[in-house]
N, C-alpha and C. Protein backbone atom coordinates (compact mmCIF):
# COMPACT_ATOMS: atom_id res chain seq x y z
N UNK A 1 -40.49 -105.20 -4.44
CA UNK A 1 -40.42 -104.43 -3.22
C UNK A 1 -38.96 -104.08 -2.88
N UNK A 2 -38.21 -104.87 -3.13
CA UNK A 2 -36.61 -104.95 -2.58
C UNK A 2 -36.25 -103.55 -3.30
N UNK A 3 -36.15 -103.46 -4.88
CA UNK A 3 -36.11 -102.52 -5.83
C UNK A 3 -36.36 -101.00 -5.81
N UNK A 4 -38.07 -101.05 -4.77
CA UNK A 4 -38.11 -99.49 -4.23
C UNK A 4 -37.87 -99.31 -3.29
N UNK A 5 -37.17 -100.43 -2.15
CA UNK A 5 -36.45 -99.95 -1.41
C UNK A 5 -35.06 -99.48 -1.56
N UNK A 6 -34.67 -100.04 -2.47
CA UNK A 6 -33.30 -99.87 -3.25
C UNK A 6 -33.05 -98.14 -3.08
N UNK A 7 -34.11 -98.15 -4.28
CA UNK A 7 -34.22 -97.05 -4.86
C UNK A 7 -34.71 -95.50 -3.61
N UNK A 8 -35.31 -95.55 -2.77
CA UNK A 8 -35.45 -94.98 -1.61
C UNK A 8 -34.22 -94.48 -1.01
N UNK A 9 -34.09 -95.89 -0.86
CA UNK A 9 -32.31 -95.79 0.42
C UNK A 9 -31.15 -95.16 -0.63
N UNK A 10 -31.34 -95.68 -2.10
CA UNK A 10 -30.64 -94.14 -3.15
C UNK A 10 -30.50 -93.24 -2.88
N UNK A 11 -32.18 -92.54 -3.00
CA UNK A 11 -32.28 -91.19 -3.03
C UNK A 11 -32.34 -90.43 -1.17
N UNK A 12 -31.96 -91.53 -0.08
CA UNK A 12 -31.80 -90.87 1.02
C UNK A 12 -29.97 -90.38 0.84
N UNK A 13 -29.64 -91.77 0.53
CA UNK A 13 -27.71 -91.20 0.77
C UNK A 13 -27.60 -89.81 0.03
N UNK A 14 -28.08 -89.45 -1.22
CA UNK A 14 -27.65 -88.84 -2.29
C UNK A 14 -28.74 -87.72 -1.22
N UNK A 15 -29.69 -87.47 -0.59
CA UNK A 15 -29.57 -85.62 0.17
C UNK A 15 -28.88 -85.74 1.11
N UNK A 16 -28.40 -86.89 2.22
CA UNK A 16 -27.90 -86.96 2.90
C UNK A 16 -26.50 -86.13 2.65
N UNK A 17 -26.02 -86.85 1.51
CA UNK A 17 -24.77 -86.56 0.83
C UNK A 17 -24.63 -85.13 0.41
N UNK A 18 -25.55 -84.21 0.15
CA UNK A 18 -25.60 -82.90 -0.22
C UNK A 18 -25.47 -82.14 0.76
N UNK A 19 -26.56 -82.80 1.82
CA UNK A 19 -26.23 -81.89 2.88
C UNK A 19 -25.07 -81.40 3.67
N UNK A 20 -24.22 -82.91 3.87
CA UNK A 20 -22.92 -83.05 4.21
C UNK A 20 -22.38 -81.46 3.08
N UNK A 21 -22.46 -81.81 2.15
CA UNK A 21 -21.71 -81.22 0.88
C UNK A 21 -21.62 -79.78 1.82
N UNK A 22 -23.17 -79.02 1.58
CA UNK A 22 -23.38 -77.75 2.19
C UNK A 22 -22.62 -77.30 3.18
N UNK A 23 -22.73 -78.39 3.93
CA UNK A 23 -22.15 -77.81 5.38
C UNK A 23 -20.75 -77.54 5.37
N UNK A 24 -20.46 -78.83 4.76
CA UNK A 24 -18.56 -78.39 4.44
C UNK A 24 -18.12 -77.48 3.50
N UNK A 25 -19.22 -76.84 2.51
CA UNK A 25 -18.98 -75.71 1.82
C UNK A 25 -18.93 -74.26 2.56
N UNK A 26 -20.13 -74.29 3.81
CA UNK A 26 -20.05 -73.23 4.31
C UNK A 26 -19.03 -73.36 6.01
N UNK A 27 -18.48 -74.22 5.71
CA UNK A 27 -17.16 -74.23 6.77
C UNK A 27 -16.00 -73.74 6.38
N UNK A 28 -16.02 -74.17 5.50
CA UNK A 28 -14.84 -73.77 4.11
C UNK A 28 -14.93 -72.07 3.98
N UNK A 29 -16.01 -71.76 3.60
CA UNK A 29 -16.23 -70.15 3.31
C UNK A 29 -15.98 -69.33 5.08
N UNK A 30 -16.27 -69.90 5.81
CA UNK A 30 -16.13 -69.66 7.36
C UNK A 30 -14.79 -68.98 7.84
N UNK A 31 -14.16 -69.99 7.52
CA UNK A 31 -12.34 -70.35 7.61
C UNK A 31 -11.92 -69.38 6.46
N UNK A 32 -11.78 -69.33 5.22
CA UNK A 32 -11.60 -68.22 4.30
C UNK A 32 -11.85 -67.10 4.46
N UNK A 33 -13.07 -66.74 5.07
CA UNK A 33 -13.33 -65.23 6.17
C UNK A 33 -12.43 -64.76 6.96
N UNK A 34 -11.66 -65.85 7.80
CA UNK A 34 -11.05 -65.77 8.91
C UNK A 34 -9.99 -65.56 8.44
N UNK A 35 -9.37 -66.20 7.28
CA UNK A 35 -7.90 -66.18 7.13
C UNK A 35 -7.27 -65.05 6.30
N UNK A 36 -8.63 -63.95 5.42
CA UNK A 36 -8.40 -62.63 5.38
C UNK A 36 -8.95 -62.52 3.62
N UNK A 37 -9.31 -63.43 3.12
CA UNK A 37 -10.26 -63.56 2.12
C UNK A 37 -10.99 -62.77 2.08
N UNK A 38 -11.23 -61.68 0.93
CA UNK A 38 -11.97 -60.81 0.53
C UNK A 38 -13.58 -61.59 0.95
N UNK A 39 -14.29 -60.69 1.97
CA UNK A 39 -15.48 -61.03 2.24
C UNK A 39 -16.86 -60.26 1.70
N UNK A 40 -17.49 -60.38 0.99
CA UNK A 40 -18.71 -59.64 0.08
C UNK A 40 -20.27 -59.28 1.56
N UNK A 41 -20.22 -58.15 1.79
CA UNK A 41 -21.47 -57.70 2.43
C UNK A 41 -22.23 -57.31 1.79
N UNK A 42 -23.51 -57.93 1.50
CA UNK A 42 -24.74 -57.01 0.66
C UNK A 42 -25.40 -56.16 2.15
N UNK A 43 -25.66 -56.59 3.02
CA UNK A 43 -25.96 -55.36 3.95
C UNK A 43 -25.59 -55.10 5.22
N UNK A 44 -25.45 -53.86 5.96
CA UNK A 44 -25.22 -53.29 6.72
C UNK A 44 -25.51 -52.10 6.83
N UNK A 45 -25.73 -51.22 7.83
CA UNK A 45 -26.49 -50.52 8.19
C UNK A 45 -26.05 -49.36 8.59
N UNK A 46 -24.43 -49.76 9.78
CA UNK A 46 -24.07 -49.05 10.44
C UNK A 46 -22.20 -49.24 10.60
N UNK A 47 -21.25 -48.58 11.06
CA UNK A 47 -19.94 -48.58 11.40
C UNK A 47 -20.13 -50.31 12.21
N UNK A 48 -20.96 -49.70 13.51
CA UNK A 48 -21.18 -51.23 14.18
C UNK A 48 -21.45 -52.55 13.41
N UNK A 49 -22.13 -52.52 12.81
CA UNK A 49 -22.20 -53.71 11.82
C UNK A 49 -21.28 -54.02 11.18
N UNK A 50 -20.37 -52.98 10.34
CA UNK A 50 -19.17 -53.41 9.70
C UNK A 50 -17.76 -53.94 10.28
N UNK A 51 -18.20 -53.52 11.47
CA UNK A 51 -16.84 -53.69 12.62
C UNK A 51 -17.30 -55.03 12.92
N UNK A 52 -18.57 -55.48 13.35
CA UNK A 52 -18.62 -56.98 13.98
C UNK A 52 -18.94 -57.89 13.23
N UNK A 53 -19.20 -57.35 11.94
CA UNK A 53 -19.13 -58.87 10.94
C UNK A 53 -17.78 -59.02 9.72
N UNK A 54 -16.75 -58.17 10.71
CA UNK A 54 -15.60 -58.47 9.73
C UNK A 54 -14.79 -59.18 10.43
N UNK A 55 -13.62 -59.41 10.19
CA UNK A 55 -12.53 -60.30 10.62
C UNK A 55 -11.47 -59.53 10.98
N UNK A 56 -10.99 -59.03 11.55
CA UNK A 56 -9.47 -57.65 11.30
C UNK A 56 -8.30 -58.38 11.79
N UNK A 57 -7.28 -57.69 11.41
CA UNK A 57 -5.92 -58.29 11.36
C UNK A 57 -5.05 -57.05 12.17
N UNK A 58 -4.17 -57.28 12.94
CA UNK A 58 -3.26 -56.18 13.41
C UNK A 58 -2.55 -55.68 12.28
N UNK A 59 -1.92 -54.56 11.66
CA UNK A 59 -1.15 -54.07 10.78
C UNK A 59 0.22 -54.37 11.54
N UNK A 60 1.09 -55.23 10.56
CA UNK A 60 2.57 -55.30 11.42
C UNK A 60 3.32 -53.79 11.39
N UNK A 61 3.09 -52.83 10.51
CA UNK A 61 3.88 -51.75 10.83
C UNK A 61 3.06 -50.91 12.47
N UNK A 62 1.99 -50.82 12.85
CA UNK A 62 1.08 -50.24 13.56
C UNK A 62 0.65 -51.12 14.66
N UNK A 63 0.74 -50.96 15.68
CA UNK A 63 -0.04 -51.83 16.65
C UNK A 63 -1.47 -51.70 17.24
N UNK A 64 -1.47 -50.38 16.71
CA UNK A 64 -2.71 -49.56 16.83
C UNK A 64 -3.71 -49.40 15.79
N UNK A 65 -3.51 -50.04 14.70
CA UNK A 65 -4.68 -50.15 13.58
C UNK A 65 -5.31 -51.12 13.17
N UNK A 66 -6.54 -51.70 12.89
CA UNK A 66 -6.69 -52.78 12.32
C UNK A 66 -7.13 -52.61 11.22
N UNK A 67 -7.30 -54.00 10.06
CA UNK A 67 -7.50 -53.83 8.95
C UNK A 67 -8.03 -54.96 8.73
N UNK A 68 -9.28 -54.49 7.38
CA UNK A 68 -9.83 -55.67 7.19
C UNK A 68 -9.72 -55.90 5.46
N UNK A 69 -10.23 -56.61 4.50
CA UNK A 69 -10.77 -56.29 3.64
C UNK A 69 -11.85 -56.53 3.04
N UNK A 70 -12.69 -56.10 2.56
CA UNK A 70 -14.40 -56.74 1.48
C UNK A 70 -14.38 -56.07 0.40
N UNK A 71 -15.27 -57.01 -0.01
CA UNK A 71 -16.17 -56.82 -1.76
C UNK A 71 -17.29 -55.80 -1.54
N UNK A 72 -17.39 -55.10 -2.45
CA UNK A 72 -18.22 -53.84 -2.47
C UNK A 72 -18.09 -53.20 -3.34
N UNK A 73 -18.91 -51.71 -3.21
CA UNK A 73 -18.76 -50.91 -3.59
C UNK A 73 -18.87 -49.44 -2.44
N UNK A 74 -17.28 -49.10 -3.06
CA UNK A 74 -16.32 -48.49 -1.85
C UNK A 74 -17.34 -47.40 -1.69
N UNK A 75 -17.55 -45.99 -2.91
CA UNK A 75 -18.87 -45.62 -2.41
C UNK A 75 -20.08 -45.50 -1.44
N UNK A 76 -20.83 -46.35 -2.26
CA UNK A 76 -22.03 -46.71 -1.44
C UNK A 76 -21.88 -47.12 -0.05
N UNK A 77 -20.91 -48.02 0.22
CA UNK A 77 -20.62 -48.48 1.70
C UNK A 77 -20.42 -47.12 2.58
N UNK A 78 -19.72 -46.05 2.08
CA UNK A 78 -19.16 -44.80 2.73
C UNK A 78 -20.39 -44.00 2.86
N UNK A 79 -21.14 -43.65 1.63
CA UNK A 79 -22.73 -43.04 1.81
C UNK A 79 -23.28 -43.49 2.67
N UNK A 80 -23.98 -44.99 2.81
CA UNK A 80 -24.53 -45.97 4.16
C UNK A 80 -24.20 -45.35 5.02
N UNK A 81 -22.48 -45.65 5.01
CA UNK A 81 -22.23 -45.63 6.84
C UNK A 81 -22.04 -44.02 7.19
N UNK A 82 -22.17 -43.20 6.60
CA UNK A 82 -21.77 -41.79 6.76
C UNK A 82 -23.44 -40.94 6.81
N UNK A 83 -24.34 -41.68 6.96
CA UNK A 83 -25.65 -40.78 6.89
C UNK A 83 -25.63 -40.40 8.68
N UNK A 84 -26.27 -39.46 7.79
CA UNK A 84 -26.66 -38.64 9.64
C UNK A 84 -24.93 -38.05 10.54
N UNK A 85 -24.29 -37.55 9.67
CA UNK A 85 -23.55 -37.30 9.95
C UNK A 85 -22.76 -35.88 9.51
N UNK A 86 -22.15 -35.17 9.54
CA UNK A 86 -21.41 -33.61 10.05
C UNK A 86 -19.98 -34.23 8.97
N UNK A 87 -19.90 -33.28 8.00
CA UNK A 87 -19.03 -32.75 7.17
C UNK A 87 -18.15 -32.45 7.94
N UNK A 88 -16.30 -32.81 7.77
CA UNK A 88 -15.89 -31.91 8.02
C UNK A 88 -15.08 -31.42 7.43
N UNK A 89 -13.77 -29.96 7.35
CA UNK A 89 -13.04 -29.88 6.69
C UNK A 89 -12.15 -30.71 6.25
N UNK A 90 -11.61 -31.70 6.98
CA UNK A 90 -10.81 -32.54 6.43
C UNK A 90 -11.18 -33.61 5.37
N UNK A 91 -12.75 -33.47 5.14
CA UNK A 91 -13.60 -34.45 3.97
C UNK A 91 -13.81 -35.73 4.74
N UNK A 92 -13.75 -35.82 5.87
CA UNK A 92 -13.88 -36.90 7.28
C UNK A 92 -15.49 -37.05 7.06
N UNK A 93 -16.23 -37.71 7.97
CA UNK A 93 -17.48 -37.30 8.34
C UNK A 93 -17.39 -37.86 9.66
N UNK A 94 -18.08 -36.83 10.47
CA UNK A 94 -18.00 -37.22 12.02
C UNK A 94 -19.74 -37.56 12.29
N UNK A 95 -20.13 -38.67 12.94
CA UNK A 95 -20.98 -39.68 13.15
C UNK A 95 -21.49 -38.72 14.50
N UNK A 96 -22.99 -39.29 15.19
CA UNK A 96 -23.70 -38.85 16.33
C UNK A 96 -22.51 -39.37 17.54
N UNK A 97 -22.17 -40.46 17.28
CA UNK A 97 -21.65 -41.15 18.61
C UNK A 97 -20.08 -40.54 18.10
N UNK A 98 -19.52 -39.78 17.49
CA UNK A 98 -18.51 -39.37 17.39
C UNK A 98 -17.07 -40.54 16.89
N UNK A 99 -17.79 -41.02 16.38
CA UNK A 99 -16.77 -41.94 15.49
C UNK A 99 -16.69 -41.24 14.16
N UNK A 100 -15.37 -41.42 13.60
CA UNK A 100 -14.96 -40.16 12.32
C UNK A 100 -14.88 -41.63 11.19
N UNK A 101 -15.13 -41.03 9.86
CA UNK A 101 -14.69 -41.95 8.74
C UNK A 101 -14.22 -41.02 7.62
N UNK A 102 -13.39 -41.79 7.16
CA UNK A 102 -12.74 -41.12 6.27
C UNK A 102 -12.38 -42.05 4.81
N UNK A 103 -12.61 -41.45 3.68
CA UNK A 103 -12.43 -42.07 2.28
C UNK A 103 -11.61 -41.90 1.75
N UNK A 104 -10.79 -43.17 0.91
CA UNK A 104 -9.45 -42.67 0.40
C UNK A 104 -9.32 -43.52 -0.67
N UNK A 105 -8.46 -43.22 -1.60
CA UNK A 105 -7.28 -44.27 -2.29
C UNK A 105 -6.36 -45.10 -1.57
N UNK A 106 -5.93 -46.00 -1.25
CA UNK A 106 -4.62 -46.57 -0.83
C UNK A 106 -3.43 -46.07 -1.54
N UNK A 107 -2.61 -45.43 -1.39
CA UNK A 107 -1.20 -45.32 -2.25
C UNK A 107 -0.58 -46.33 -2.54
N UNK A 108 -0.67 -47.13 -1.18
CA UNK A 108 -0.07 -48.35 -1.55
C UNK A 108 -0.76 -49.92 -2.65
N UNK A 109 -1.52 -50.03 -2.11
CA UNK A 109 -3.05 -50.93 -3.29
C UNK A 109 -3.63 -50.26 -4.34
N UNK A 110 -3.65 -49.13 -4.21
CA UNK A 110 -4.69 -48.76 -5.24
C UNK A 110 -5.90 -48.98 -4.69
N UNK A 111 -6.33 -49.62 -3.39
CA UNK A 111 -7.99 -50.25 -2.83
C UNK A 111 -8.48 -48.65 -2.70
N UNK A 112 -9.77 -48.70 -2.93
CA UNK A 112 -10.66 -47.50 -1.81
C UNK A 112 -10.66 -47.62 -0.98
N UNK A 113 -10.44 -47.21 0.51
CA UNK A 113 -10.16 -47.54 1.56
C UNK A 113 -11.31 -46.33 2.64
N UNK A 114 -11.58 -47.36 3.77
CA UNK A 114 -12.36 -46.43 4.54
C UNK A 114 -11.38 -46.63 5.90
N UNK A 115 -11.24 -45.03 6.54
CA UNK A 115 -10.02 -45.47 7.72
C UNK A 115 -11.42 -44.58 8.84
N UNK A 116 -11.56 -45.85 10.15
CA UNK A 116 -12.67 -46.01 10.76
C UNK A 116 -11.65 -44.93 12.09
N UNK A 117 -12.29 -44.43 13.19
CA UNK A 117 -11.56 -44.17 14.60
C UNK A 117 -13.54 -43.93 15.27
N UNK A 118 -12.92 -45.11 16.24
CA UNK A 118 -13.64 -45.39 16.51
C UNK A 118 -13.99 -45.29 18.54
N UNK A 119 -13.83 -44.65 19.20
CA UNK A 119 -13.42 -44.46 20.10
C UNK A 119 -11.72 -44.48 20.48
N UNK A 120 -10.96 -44.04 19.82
CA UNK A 120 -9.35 -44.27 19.76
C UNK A 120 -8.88 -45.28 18.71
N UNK A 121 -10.01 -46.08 18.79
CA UNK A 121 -9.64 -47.68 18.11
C UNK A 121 -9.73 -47.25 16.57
N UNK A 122 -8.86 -47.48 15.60
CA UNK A 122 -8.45 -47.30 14.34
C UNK A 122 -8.60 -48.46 13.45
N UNK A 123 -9.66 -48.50 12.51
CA UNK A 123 -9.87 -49.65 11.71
C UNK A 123 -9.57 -48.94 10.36
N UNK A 124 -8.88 -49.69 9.64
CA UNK A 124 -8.57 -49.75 7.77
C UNK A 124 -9.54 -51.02 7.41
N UNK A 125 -10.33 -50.44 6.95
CA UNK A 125 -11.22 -50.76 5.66
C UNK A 125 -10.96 -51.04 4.17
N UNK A 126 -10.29 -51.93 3.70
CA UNK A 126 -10.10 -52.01 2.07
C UNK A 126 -11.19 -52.59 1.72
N UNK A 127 -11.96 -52.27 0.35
CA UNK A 127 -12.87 -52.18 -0.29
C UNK A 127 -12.54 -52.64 -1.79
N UNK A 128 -12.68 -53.91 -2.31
CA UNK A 128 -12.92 -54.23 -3.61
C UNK A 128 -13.77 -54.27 -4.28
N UNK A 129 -13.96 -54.09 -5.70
CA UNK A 129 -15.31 -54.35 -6.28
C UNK A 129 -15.66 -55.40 -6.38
């Protein structure tokens, strides 16, 4: 009897112990979000979505821009967030609620970059694969 209790109170520490594991894995990934770690979105829907599940940073040259960066594909993210939306000459696309996006190269990175204006408010988007 002692033996399968042994063996019980084993196999409790050892999920106990995993679970711990998990949690401090996804605290870890939490904090790495925050501190400007390329973050991977499989979905989103909308500008709004991309704005409130990212992290942004002030640009020290700009006081007026923010910037974030994610894993993706620079593309597709721009198709997504650009449906239902008005061409314009500048290769912009202007949105219903009148938020503009725009697709680029970085000169400086080399990133694909999406530059957001968003009621005045100016978000840089870098985009890795």
């Amino acid at each position: 009897m002692k033996k399968w209790v042994a063996i019980v109170f084993s196999l409790y520490l050892l999920m106990a112990s995993s679970l711990v594991f998990a949690v401090a894995k996804q605290d870890v990934s939490a904090r790495e979000g925050a501190r400007g770690v390329p973050k991977l979105f499989n979905q989103f829907n909308s500008v709004e979505s991309l704005i409130n599940s990212s992290t942004f940073k002030q640009l020290e040259r700009s006081n007026q821009v923010l910037q974030t960066t994610i894993k993706g594909n620079g593309e597709a993210i721009f198709k997504t967030l650009s449906q239902g939306g008005q061409k314009l000459p500048s290769g912009a696309v202007r949105l219903p609620d009148g938020t503009e996006l725009f697709k680029h190269i970085s000169k400086t990175t080399g990133e694909f970059t999406l530059d957001i204006n968003k009621a005045g408010q100016l978000y840089k988007v870098r985009i890795n694969p």
